[in-house]
N, C-alpha and C. Protein backbone atom coordinates (compact mmCIF):
# COMPACT_ATOMS: atom_id res chain seq x y z
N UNK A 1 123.38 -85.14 303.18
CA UNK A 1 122.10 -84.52 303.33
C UNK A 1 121.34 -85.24 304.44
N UNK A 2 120.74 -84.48 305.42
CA UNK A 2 119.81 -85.05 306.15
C UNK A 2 118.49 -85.06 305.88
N UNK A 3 118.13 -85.70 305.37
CA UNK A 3 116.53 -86.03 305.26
C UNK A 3 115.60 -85.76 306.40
N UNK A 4 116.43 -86.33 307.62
CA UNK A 4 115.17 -86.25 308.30
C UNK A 4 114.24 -84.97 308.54
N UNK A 5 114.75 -83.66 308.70
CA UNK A 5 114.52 -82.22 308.92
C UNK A 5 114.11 -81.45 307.26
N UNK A 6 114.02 -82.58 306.49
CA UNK A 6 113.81 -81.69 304.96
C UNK A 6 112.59 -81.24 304.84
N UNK A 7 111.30 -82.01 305.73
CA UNK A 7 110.36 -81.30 305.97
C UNK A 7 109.23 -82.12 305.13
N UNK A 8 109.76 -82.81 304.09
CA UNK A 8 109.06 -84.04 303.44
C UNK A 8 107.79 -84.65 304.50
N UNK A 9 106.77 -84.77 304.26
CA UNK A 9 105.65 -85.48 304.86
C UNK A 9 104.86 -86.71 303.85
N UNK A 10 105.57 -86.92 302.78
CA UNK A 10 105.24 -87.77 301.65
C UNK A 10 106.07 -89.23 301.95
N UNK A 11 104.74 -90.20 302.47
CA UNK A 11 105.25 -91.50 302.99
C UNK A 11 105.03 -92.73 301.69
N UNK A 12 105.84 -93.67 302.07
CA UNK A 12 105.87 -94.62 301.01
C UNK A 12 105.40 -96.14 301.75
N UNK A 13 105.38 -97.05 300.99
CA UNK A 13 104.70 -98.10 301.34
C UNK A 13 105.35 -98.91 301.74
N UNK A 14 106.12 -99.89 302.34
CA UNK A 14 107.04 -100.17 303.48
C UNK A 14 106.89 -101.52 302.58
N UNK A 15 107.91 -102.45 302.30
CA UNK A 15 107.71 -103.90 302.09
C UNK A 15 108.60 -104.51 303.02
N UNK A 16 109.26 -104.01 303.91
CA UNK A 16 110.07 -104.71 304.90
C UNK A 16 109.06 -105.19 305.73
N UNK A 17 109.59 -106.55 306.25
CA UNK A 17 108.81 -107.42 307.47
C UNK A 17 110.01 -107.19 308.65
N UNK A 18 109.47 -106.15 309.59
CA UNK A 18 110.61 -106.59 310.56
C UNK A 18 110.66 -107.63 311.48
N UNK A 19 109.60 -108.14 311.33
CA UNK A 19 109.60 -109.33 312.26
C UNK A 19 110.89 -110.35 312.11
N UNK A 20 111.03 -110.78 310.82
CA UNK A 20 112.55 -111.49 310.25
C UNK A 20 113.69 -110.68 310.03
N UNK A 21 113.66 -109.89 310.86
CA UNK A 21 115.16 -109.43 310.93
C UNK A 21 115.15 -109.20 312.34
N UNK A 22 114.21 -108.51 313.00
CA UNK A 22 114.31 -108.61 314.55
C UNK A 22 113.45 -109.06 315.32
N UNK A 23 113.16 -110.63 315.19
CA UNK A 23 112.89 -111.35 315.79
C UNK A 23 111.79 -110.87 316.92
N UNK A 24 110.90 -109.70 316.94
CA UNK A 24 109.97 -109.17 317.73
C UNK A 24 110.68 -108.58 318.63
N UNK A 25 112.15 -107.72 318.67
CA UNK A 25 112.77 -107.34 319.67
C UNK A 25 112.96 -105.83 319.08
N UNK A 26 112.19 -104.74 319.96
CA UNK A 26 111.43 -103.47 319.94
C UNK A 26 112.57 -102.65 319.83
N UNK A 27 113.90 -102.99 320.66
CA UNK A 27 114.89 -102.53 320.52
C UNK A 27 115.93 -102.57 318.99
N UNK A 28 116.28 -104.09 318.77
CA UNK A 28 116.65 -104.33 317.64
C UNK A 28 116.24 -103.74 316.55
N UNK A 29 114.70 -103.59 316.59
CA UNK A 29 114.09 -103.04 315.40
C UNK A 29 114.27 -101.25 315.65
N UNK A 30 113.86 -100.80 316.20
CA UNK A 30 114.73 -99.46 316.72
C UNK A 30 115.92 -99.10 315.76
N UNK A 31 117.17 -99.81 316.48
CA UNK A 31 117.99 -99.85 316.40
C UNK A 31 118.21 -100.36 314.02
N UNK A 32 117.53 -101.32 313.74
CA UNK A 32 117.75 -101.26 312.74
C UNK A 32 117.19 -99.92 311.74
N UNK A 33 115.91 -99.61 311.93
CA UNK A 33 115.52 -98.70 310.80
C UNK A 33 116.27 -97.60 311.33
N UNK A 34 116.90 -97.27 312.01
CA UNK A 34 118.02 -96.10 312.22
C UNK A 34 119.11 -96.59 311.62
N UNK A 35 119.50 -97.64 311.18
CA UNK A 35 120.41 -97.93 310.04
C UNK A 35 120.09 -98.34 308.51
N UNK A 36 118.77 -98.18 308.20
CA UNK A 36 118.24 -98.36 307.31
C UNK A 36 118.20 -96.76 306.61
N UNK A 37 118.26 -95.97 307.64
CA UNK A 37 117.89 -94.55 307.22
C UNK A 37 119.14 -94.21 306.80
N UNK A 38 120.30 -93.90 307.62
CA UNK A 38 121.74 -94.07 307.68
C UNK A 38 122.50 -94.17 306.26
N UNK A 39 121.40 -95.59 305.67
CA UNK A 39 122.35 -95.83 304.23
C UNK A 39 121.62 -95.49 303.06
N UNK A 40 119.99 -94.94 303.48
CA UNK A 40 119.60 -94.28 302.48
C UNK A 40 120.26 -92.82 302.38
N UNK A 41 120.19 -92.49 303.65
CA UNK A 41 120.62 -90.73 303.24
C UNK A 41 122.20 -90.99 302.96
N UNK A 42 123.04 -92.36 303.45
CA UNK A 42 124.04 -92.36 302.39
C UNK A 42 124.32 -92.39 301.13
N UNK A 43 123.19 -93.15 300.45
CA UNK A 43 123.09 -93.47 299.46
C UNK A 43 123.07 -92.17 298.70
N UNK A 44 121.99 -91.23 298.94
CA UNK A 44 121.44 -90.01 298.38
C UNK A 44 123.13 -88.96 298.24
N UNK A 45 123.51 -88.83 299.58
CA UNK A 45 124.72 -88.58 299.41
C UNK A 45 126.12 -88.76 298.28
N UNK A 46 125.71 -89.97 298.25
CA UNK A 46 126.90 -90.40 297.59
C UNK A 46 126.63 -89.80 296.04
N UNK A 47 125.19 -90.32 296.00
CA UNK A 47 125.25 -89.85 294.06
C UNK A 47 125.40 -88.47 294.28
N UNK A 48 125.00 -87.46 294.91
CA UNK A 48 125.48 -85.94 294.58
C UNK A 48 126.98 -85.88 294.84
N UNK A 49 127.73 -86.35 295.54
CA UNK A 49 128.93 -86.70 295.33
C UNK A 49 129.34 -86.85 293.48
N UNK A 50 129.11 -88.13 293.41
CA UNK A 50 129.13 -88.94 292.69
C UNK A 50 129.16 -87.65 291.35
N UNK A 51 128.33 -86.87 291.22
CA UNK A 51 127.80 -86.07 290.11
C UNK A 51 128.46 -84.59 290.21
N UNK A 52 128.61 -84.58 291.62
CA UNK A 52 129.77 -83.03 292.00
C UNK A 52 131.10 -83.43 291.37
N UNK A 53 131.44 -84.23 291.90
CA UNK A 53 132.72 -85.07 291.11
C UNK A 53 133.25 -85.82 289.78
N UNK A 54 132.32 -85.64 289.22
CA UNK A 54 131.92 -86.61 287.73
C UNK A 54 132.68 -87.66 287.77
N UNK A 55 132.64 -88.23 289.28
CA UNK A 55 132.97 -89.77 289.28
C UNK A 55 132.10 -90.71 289.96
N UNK A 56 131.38 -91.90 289.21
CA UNK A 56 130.33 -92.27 289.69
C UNK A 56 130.95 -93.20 290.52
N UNK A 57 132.41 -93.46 290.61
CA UNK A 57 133.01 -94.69 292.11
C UNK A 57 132.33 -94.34 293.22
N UNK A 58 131.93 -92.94 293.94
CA UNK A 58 131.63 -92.92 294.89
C UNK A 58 130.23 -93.66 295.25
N UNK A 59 129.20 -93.43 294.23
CA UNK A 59 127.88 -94.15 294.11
C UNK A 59 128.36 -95.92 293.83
N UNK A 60 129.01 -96.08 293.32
CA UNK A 60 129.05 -97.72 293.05
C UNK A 60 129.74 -98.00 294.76
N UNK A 61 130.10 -97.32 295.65
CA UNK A 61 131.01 -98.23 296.17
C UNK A 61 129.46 -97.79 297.48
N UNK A 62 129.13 -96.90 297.31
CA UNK A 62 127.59 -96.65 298.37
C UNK A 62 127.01 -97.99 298.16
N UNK A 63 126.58 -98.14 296.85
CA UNK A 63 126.01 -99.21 296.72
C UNK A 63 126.20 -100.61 297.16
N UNK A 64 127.13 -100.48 297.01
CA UNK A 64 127.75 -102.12 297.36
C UNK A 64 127.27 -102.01 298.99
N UNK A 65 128.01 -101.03 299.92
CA UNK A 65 127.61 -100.91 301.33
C UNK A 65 126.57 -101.28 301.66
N UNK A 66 125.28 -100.40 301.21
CA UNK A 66 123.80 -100.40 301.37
C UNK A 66 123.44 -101.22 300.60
N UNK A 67 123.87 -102.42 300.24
CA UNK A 67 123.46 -103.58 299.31
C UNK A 67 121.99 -104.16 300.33
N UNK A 68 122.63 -104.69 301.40
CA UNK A 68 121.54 -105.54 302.03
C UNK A 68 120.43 -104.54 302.37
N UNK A 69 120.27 -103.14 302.38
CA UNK A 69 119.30 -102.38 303.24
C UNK A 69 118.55 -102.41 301.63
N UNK A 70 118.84 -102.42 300.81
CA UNK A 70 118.12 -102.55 299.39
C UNK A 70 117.34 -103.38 299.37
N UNK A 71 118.48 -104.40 299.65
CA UNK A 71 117.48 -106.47 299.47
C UNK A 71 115.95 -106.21 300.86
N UNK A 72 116.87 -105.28 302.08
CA UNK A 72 116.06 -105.69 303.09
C UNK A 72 114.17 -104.88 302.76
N UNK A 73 114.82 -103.69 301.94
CA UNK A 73 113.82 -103.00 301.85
C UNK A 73 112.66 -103.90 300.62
N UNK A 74 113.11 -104.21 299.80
CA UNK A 74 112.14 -104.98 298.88
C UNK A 74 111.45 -104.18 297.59
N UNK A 75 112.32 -102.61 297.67
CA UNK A 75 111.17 -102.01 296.93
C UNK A 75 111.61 -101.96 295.39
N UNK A 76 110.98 -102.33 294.58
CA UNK A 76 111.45 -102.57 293.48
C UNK A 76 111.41 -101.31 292.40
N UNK A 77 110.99 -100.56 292.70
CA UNK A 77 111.24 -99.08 292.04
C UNK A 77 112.43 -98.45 292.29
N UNK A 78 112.95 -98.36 293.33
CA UNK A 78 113.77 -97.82 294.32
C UNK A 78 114.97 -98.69 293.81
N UNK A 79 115.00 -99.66 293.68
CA UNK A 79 116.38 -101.22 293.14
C UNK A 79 116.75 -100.80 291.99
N UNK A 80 115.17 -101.08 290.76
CA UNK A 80 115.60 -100.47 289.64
C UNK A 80 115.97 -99.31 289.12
N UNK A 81 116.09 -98.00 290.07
CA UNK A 81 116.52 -97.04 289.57
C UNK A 81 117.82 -96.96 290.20
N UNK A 82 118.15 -97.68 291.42
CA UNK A 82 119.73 -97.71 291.59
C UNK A 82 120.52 -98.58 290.51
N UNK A 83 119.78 -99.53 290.19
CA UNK A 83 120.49 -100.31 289.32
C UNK A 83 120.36 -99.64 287.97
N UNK A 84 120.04 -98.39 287.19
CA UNK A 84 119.92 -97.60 286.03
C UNK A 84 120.94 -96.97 286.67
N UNK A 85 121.10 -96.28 287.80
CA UNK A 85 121.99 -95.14 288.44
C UNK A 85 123.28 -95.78 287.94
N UNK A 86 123.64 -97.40 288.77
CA UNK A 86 124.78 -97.86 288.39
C UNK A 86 125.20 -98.02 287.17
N UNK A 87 124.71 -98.20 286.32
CA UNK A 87 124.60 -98.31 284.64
C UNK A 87 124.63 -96.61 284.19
N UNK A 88 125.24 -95.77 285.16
CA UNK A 88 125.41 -94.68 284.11
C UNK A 88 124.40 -93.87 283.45
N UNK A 89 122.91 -94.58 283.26
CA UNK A 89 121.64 -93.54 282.81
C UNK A 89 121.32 -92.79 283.75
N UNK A 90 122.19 -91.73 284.19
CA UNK A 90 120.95 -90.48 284.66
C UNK A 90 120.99 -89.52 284.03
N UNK A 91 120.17 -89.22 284.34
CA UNK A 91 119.31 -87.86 283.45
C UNK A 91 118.38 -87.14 284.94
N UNK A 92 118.07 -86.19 284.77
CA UNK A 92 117.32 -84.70 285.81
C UNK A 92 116.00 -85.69 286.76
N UNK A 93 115.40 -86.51 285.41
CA UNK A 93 114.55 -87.01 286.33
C UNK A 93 114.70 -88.33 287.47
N UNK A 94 115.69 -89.12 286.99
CA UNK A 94 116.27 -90.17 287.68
C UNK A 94 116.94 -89.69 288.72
N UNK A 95 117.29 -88.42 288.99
CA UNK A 95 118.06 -87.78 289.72
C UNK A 95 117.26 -87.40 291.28
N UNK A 96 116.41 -87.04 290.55
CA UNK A 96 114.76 -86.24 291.46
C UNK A 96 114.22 -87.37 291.78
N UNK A 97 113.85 -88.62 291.16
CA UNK A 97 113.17 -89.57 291.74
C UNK A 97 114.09 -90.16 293.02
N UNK A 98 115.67 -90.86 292.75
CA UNK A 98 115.97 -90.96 294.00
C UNK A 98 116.16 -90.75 295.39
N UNK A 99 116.56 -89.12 295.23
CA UNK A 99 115.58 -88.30 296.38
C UNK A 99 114.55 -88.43 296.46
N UNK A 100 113.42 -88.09 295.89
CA UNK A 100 112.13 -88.13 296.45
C UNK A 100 111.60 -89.84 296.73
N UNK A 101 112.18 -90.92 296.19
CA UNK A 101 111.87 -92.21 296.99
C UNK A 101 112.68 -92.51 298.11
N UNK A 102 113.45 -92.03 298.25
CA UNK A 102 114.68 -92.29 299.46
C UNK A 102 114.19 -90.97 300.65
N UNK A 103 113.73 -89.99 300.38
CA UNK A 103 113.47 -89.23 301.03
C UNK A 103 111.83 -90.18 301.88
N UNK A 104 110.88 -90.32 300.62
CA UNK A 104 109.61 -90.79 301.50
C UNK A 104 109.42 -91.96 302.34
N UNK A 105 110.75 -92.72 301.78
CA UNK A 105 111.25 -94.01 302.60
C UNK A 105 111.49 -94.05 303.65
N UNK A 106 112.13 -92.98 304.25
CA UNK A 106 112.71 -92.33 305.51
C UNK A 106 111.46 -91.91 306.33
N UNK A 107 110.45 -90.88 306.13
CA UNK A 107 109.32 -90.70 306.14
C UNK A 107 108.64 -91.87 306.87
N UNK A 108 108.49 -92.70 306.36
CA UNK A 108 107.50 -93.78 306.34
C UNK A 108 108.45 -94.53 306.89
N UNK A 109 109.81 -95.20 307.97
CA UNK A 109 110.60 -95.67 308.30
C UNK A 109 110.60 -94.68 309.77
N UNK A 110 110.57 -93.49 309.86
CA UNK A 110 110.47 -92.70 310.92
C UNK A 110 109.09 -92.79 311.74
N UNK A 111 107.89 -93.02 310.51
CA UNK A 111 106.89 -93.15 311.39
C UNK A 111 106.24 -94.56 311.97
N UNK A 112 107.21 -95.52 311.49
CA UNK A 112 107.54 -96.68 312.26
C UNK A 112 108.05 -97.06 313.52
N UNK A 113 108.65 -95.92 312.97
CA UNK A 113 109.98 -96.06 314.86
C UNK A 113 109.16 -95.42 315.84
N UNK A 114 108.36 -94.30 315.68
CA UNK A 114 107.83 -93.65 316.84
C UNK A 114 106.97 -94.65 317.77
């Protein structure tokens, strides 16, 4: 799924410092939240995978990938519901929330980059 074109205008609150990851370099940082986005809309991906397939390997092994863009992001709503995801509790609404926080993440990560 591409997020970026979903049309979402619902931004979220950013806890990343990019300063410690790219060192004040306009490019680097560029260059990272375009991989920050990358492994969210992977992420999002994977669990509908994950649930088309009624095999949740595909989501555990997303996870592991996008491990550090998790740590990098800081957001602790967003952690704890991947970490419920990995544990097997979803249900309709856990389902809808990860899209819609991974979606506004992107959002608010896009209007960084501009």
């Amino acid at each position: 799924m591409n997020t970026r074109f979903n049309g979402s205008t619902v931004k979220r609150t950013l806890f990343i410092d990019f300063n410690l990851y790219a060192d004040d370099d306009p490019e680097f940082k560029q260059e990272l939240i375009e991989l920050i986005i990358e492994n969210l809309e992977e992420l999002q991906q994977s669990y509908q995978t994950s649930i088309e397939q009624t095999e949740l390997s595909f989501f555990l092994k997303a996870c592991h990938k996008v491990k550090t863009t998790l740590v990098m992001l800081d957001d602790q709503e967003l952690n704890a519901l991947v970490e419920d995801l990995k544990n097997g509790e979803a249900n309709g609404l856990r389902i809808s929330l990860l899209k819609e926080l991974c979606s506004a993440i992107i959002v608010s990560l896009w209007a960084v980059k501009k």
